[in-house]
Protein backbone atom coordinates (compact mmCIF):
# COMPACT_ATOMS: atom_id res chain seq x y z
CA UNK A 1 7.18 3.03 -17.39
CA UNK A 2 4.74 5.71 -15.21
CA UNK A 3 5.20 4.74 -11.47
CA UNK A 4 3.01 6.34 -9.18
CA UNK A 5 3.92 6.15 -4.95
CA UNK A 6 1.73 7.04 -2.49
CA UNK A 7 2.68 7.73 1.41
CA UNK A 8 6.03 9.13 -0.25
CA UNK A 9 6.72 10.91 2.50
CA UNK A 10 6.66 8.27 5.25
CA UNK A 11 9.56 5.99 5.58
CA UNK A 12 9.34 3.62 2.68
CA UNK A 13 7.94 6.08 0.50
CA UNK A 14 11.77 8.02 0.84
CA UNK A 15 13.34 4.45 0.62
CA UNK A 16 11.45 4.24 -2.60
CA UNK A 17 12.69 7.28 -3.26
CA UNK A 18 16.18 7.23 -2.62
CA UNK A 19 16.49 3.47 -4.50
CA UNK A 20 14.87 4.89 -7.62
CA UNK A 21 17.10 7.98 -8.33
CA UNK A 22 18.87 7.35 -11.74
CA UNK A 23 16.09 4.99 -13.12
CA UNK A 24 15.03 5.78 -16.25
CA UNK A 25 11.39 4.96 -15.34
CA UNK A 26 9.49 7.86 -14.27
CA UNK A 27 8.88 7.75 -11.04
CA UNK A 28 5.33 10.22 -9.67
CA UNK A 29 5.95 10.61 -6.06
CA UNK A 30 2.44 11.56 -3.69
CA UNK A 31 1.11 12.15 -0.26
CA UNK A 32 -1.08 14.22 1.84
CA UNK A 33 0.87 17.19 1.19
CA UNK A 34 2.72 18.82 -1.60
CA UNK A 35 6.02 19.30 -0.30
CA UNK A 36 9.83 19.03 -1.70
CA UNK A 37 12.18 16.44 -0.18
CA UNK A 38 16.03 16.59 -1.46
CA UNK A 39 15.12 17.83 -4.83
CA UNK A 40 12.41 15.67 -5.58
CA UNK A 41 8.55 16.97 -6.09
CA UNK A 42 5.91 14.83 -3.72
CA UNK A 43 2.69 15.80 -5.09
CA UNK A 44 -0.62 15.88 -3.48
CA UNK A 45 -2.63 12.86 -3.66
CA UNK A 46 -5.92 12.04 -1.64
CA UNK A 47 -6.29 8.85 -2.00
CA UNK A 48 -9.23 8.24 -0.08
CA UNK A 49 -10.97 10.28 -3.34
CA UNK A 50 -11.67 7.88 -5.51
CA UNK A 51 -12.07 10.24 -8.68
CA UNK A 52 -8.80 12.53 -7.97
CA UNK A 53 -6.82 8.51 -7.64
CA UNK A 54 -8.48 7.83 -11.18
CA UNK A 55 -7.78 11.39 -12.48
CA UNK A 56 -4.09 10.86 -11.81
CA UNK A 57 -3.59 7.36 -12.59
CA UNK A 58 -5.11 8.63 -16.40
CA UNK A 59 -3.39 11.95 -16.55
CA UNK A 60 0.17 10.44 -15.70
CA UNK A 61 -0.87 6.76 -17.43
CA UNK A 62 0.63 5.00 -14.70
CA UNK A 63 1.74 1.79 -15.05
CA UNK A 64 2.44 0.66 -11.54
CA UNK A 65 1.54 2.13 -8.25
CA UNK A 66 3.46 1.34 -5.29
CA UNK A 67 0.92 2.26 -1.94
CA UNK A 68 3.16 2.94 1.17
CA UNK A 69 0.26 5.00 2.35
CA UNK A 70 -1.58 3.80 5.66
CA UNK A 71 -2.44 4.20 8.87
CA UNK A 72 -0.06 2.53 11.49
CA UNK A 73 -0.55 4.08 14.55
CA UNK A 74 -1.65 0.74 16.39
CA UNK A 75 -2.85 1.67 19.43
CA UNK A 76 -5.05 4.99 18.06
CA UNK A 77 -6.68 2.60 15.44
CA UNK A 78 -8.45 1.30 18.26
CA UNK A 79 -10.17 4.39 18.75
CA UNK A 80 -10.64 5.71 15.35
CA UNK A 81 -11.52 2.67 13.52
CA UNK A 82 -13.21 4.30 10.49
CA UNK A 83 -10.29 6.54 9.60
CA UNK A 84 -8.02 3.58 10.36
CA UNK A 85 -10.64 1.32 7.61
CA UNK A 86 -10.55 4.10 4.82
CA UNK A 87 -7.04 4.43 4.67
CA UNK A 88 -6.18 0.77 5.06
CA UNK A 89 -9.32 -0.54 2.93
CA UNK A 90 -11.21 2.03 1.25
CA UNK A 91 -8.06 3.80 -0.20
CA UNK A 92 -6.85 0.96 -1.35
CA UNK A 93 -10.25 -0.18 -3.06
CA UNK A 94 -9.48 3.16 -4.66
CA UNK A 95 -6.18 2.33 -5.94
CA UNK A 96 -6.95 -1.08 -6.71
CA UNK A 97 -9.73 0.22 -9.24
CA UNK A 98 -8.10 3.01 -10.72
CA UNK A 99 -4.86 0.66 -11.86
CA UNK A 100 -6.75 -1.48 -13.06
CA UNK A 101 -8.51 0.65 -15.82
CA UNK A 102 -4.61 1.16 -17.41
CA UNK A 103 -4.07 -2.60 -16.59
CA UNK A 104 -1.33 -1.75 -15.08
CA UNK A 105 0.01 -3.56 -11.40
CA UNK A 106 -0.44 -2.49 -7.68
CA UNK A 107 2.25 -3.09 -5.27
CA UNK A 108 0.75 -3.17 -1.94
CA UNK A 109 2.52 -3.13 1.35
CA UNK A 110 0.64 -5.00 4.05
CA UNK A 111 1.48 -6.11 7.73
CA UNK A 112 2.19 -9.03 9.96
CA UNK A 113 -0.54 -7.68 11.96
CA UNK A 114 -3.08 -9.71 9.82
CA UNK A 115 -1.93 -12.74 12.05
CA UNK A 116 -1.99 -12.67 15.99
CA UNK A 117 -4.91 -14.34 17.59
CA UNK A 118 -3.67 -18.10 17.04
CA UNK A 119 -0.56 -19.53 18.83
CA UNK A 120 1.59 -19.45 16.24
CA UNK A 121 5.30 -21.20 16.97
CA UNK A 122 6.42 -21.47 13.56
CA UNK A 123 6.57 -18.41 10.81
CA UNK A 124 3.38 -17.03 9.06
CA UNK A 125 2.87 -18.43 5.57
CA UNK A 126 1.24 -16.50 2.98
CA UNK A 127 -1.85 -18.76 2.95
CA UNK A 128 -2.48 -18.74 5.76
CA UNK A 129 -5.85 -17.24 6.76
CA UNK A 130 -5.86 -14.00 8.51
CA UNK A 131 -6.50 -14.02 12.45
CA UNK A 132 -5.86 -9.69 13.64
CA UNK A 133 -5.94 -9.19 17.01
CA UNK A 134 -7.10 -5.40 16.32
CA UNK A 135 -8.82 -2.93 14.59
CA UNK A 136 -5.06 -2.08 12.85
CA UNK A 137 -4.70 -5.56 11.21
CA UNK A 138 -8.10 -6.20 10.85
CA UNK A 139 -7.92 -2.99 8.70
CA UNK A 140 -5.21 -3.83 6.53
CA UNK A 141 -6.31 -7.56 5.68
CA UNK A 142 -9.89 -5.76 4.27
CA UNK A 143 -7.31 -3.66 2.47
CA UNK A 144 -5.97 -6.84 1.15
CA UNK A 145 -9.21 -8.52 0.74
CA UNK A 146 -10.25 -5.62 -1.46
CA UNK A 147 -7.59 -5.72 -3.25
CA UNK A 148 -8.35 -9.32 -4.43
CA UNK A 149 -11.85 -8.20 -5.15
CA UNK A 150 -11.04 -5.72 -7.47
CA UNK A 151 -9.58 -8.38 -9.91
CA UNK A 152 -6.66 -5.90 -10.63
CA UNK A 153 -3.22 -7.15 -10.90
CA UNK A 154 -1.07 -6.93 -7.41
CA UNK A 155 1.39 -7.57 -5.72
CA UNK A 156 1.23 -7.41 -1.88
CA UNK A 157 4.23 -7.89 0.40
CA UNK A 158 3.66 -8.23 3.75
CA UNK A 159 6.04 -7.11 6.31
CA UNK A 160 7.15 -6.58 9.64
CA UNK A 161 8.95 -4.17 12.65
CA UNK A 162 9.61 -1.30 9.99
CA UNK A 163 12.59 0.89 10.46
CA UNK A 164 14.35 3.59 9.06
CA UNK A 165 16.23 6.66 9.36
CA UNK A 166 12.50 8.63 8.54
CA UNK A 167 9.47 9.47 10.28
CA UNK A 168 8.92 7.60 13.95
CA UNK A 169 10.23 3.88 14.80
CA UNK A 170 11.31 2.09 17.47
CA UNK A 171 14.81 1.93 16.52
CA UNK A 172 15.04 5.98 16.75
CA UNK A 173 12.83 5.73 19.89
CA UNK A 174 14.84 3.10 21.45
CA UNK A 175 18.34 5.34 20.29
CA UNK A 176 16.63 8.77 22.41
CA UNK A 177 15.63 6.48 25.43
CA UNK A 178 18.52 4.08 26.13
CA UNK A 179 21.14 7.16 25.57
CA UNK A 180 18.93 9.41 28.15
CA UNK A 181 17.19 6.54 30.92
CA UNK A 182 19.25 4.71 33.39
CA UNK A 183 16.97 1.63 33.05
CA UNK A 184 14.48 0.76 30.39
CA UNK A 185 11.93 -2.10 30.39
CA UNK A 186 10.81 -3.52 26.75
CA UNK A 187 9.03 -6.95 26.79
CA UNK A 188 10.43 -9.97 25.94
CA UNK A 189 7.22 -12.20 25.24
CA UNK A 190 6.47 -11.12 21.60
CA UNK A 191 8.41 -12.02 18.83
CA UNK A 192 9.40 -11.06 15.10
CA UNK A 193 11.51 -9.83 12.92
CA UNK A 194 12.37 -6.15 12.33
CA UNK A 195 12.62 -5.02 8.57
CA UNK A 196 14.93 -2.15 7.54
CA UNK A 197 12.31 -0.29 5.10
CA UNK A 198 15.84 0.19 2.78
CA UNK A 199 15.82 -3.17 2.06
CA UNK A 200 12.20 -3.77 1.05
CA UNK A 201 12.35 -0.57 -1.24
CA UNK A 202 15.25 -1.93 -3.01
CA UNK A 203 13.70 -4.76 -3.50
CA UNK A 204 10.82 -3.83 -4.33
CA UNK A 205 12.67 -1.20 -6.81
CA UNK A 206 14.45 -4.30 -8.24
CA UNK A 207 11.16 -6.33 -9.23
CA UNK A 208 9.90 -3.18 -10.78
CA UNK A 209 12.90 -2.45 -12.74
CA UNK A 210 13.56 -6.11 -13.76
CA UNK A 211 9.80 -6.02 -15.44
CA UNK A 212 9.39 -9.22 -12.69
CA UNK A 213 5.87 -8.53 -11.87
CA UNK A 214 3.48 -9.69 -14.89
CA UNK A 215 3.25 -13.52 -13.70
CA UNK A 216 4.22 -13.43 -10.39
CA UNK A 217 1.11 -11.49 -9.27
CA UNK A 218 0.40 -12.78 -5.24
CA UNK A 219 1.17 -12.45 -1.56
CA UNK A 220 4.75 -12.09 -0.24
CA UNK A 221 6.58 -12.29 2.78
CA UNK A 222 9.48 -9.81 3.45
CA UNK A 223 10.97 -8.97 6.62
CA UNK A 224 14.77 -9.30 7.08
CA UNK A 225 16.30 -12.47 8.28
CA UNK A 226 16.19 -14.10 11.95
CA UNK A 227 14.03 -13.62 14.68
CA UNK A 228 14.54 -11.76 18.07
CA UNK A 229 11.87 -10.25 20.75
CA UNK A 230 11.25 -6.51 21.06
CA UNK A 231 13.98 -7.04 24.09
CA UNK A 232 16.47 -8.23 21.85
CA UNK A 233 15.80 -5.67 19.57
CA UNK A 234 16.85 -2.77 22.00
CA UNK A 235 19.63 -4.39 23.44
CA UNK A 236 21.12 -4.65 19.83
CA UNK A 237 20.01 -0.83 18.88
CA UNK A 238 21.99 0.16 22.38
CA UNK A 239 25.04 -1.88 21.67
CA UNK A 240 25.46 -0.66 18.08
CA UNK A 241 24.72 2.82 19.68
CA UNK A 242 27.33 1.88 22.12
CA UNK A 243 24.77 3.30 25.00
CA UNK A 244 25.88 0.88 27.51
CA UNK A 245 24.84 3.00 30.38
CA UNK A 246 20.83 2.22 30.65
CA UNK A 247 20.07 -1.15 32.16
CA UNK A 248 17.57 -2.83 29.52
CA UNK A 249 15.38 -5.12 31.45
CA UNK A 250 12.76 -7.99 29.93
CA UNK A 251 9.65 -7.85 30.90
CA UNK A 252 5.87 -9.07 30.02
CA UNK A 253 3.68 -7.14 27.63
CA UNK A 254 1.27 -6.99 30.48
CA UNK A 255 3.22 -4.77 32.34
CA UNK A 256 2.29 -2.12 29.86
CA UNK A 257 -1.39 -2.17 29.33
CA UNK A 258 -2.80 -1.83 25.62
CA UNK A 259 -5.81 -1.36 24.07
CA UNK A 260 -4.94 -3.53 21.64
CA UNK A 261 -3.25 -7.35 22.37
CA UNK A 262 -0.48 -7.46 19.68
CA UNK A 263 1.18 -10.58 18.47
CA UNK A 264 3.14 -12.59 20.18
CA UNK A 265 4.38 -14.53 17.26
CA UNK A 266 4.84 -12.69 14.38
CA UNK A 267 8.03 -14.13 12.31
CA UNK A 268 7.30 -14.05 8.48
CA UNK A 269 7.99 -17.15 6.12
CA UNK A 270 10.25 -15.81 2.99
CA UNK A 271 10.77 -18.95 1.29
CA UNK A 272 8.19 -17.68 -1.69
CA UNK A 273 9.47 -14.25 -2.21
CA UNK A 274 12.43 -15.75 -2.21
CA UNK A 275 11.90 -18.49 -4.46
CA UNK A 276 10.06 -16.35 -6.91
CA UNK A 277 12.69 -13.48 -7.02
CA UNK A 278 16.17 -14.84 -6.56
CA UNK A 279 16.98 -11.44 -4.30
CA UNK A 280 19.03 -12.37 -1.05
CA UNK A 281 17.33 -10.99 2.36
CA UNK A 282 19.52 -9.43 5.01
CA UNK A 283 19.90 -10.77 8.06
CA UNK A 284 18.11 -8.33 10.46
CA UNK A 285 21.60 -7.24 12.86
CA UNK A 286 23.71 -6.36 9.86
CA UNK A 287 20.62 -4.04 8.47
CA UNK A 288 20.24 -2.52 11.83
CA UNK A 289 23.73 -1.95 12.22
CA UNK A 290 23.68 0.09 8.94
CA UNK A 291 21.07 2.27 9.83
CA UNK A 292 22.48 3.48 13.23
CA UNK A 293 25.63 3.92 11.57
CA UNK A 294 23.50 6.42 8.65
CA UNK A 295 21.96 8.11 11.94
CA UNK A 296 25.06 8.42 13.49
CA UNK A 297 26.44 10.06 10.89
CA UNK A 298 23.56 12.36 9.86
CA UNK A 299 23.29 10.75 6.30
């Protein structure tokens, strides 16, 4: 089996990476830039061109594409809404048609970012209908919404707080600033569920390799387990960092003005992914812990 991965370069794209060494599917690794990571070849892939998408989903008869590509920068989308809509939409229009001439399946990765604007106080179904409270989720649920247009087969798991040892994240922010600050304030009055990106790729990785996605072709929730504010969040990255020194206060999120209200209840439902796949989901402290512990150690 041909799978193609776009964004490989960003931090699920190298989880993707790293879970699929020694698969005997043939795994086509893109992004923006050609480049070499560890011994593996990361082609260059536009995929805001809809003919060079079609051109290599034919020349390498791809089966599968898994799209980590986006844009995430939250607060920018705000102010460049049409680059933030053809990467989050029109790209994935793009991919969306081109898979679909092999008949073969998109995975998709979408956000929890596509809810916000209700009150939510219980977690985020997949049917339930979208409500983004910016131009970043707003973005990503046309992605999804053109995804279901197409008529292509897909799989989209949506997903929440990603983290990694790659690229930016809180978690490595939160390391640099509670190990150099004597106090920090991170708000306390929005709530979720971070997701180590390692554990969605190898799950992910597992559905692909276990043939699971022919009849299962929907929506999915996948974060890791529990729930915690962005304050609880940074106290655990500090205590596993053992940075005990910075004083990590809560505060409200309008003590730092956004151009963008994100929201405040965010927490992901799992029960169908985990229905449908029979994969166990990590609880979101014992994840964390092994990241900082990969970081720590320079892995």
């Amino acid at each position: 089996m041909n799978i193609l991965v776009t964004g490989a370069n960003g931090q699920l794209g190298n989880c993707i990476r790293i879970a699929s060494k020694g698969s005997e599917d043939n795994y086509i690794f893109t992004d923006v830039a050609e480049l070499d990571i560890d011994g593996t070849h990361i082609s260059r892939l536009d995929i805001t061109d809809a003919d060079a998408v079609v051109k290599a989903v034919k020349d390498n008869e791809v089966d599968v594409i898994v799209n980590c590509a986006a844009y995430t920068n939250v607060d920018a989308a705000e102010d460049n809404e049409t680059v933030a809509e053809q990467l989050n939409a029109t790209a994935v229009r793009n991919l969306a048609e081109a898979v679909k001439v092999n008949d073969g399946t998109l995975i998709h990765i979408s956000t929890d970012y596509v809810f916000g604007k209700e009150p939510y106080n219980v977690p985020c179904r997949e049917d339930q209908e979208g409500t983004p409270t910016g131009v970043y989720g707003l973005t990503k649920l046309h992605g999804e919404q053109a995804i279901a247009e197409s008529g292509c087969k897909a799989l989209i798991f949506r997903t929440a707080w990603l983290y990694s040892e790659f690229g930016k994240n809180f978690v490595k922010t939160m390391l640099n600033l509670t190990s150099t600050k004597p106090e920090l304030n991170v708000v306390f009055d929005q709530t979720g569920t971070p997701t180590y990106a390692q554990d969605l790729a190898d799950a992910i990785f597992h559905i692909i390799e276990n043939r699971r996605m022919d009849g299962n072709e929907g929506i999915y929730h996948y974060s890791n387990e529990g729930v915690c504010s962005w304050y609880d969040f940074t106290k655990m990255i500090a205590g596993y960092a053992g940075n005990t020194a910075c004083d990590i206060r809560p505060c409200h999120s309008d003590e730092f003005p956004s151009k963008v209200k994100r929201p405040s209840y965010s927490v992901l439902d799992k029960t169908k992914f985990k229905q449908t796949f029979g994969l166990p989901v990590p609880y979101w402290t014992e994840s964390l812990r092994k990241c900082i512990v990969k970081l720590s150690s320079g892995e």
